[in-house]
C-alpha atoms as a PDB file:
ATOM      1  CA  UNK A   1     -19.902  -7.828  -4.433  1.00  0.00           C
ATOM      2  CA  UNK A   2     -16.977  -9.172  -3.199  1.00  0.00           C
ATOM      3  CA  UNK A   3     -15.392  -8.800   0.471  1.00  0.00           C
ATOM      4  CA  UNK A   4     -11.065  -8.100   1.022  1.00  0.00           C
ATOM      5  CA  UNK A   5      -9.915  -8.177   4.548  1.00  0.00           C
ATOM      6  CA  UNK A   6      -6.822  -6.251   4.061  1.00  0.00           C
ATOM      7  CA  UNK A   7      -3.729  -6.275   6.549  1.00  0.00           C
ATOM      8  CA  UNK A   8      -1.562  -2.249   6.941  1.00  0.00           C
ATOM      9  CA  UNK A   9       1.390  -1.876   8.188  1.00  0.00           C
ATOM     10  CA  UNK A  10       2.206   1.139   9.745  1.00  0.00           C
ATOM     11  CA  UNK A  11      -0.750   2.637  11.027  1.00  0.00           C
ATOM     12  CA  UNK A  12      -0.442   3.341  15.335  1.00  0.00           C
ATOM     13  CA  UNK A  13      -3.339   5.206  16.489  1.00  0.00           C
ATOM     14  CA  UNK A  14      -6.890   6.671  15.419  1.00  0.00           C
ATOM     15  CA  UNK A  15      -5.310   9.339  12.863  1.00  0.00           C
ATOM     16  CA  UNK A  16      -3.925   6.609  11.013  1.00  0.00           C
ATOM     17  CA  UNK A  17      -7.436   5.208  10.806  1.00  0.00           C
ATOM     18  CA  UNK A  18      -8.861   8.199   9.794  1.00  0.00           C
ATOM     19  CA  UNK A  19      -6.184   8.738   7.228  1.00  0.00           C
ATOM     20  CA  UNK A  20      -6.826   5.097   5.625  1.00  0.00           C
ATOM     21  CA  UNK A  21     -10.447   5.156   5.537  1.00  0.00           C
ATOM     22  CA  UNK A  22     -10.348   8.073   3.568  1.00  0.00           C
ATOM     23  CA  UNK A  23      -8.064   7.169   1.252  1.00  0.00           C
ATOM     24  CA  UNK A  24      -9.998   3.854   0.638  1.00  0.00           C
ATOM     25  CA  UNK A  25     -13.214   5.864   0.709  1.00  0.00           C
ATOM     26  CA  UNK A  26     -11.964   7.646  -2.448  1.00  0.00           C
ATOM     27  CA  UNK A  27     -11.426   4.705  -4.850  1.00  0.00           C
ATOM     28  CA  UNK A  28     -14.603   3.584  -7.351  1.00  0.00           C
ATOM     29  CA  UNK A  29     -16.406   1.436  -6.664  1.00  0.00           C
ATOM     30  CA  UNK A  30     -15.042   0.658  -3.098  1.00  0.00           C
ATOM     31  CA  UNK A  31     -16.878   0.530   0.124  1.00  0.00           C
ATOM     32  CA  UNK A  32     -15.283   0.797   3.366  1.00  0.00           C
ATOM     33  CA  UNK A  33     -16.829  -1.779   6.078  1.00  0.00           C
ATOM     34  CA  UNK A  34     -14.523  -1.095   8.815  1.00  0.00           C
ATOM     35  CA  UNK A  35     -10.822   0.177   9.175  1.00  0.00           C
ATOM     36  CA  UNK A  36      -8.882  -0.318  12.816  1.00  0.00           C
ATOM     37  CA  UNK A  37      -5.100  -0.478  13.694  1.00  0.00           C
ATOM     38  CA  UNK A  38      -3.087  -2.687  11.061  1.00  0.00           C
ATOM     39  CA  UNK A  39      -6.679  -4.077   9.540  1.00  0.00           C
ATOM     40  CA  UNK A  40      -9.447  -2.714   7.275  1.00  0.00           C
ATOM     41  CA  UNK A  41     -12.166  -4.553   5.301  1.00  0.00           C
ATOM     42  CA  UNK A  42     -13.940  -3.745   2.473  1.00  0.00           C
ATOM     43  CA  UNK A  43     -16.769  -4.224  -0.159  1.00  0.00           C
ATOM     44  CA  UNK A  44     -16.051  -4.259  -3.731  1.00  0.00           C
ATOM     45  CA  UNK A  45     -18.876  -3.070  -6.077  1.00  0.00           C
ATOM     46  CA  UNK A  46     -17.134  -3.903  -9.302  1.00  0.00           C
ATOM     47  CA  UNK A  47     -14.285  -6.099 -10.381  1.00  0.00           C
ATOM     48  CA  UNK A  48     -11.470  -4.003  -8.598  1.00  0.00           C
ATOM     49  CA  UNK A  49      -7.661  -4.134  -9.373  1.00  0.00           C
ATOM     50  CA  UNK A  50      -5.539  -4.685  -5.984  1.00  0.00           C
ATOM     51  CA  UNK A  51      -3.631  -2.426  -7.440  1.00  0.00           C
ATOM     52  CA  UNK A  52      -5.633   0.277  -6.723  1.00  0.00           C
ATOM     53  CA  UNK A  53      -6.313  -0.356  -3.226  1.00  0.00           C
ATOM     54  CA  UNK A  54      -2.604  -0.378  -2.889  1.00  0.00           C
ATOM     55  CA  UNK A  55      -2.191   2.539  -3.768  1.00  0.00           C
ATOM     56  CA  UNK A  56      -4.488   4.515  -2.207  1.00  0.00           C
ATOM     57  CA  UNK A  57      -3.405   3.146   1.517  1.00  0.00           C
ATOM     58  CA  UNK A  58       0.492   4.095  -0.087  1.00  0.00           C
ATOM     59  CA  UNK A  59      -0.793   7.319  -0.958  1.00  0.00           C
ATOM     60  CA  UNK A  60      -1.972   8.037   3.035  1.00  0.00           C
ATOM     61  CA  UNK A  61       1.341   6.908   3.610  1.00  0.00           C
ATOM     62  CA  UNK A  62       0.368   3.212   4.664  1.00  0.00           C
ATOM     63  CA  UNK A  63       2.133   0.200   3.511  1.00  0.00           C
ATOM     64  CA  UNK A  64      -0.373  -2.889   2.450  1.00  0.00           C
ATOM     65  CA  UNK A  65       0.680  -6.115   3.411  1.00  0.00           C
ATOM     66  CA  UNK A  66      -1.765  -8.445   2.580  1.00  0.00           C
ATOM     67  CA  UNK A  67      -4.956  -9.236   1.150  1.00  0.00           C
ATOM     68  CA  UNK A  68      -7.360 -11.840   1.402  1.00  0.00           C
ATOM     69  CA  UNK A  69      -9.897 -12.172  -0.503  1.00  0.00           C
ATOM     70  CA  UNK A  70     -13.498 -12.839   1.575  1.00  0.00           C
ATOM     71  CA  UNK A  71     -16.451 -13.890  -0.758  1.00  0.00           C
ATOM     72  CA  UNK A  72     -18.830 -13.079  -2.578  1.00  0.00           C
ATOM     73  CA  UNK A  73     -22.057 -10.896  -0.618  1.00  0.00           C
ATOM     74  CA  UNK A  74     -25.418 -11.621  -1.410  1.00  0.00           C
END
């Protein structure tokens, strides 16, 4: 499993947060560790395309800035 600490623009209050972690919640083989204001970090099951995180935070209406790639769990 590998760890992305990712970095959203546009998000302003707990709605936004809501709004993200859903949308991240929804894409295979993704876990969501923890989403706040502007940050969220997750746990990839599988070998996972940025891609598709992008576009699930676009599709909540997020843009994604950056991500940074954490690690590998044990």
């Amino acid at each position: 499993m590998s760890y992305y600490d990712l970095t959203i623009a546009g998000m302003t209050c707990a709605h936004c947060v809501r709004g993200v972690s859903a949308a991240l919640a929804r894409v295979p083989g993704l876990v969501v560790e923890h989403v706040s204001v502007g940050h969220a970090r997750v746990r990839a099951s599988t070998t996972l395309a940025v891609d598709s995180i992008r576009e699930a935070v676009e599709a909540a209406g997020y843009t994604l800035t950056a991500v940074e790639a954490g690690g590998v769990a044990t």
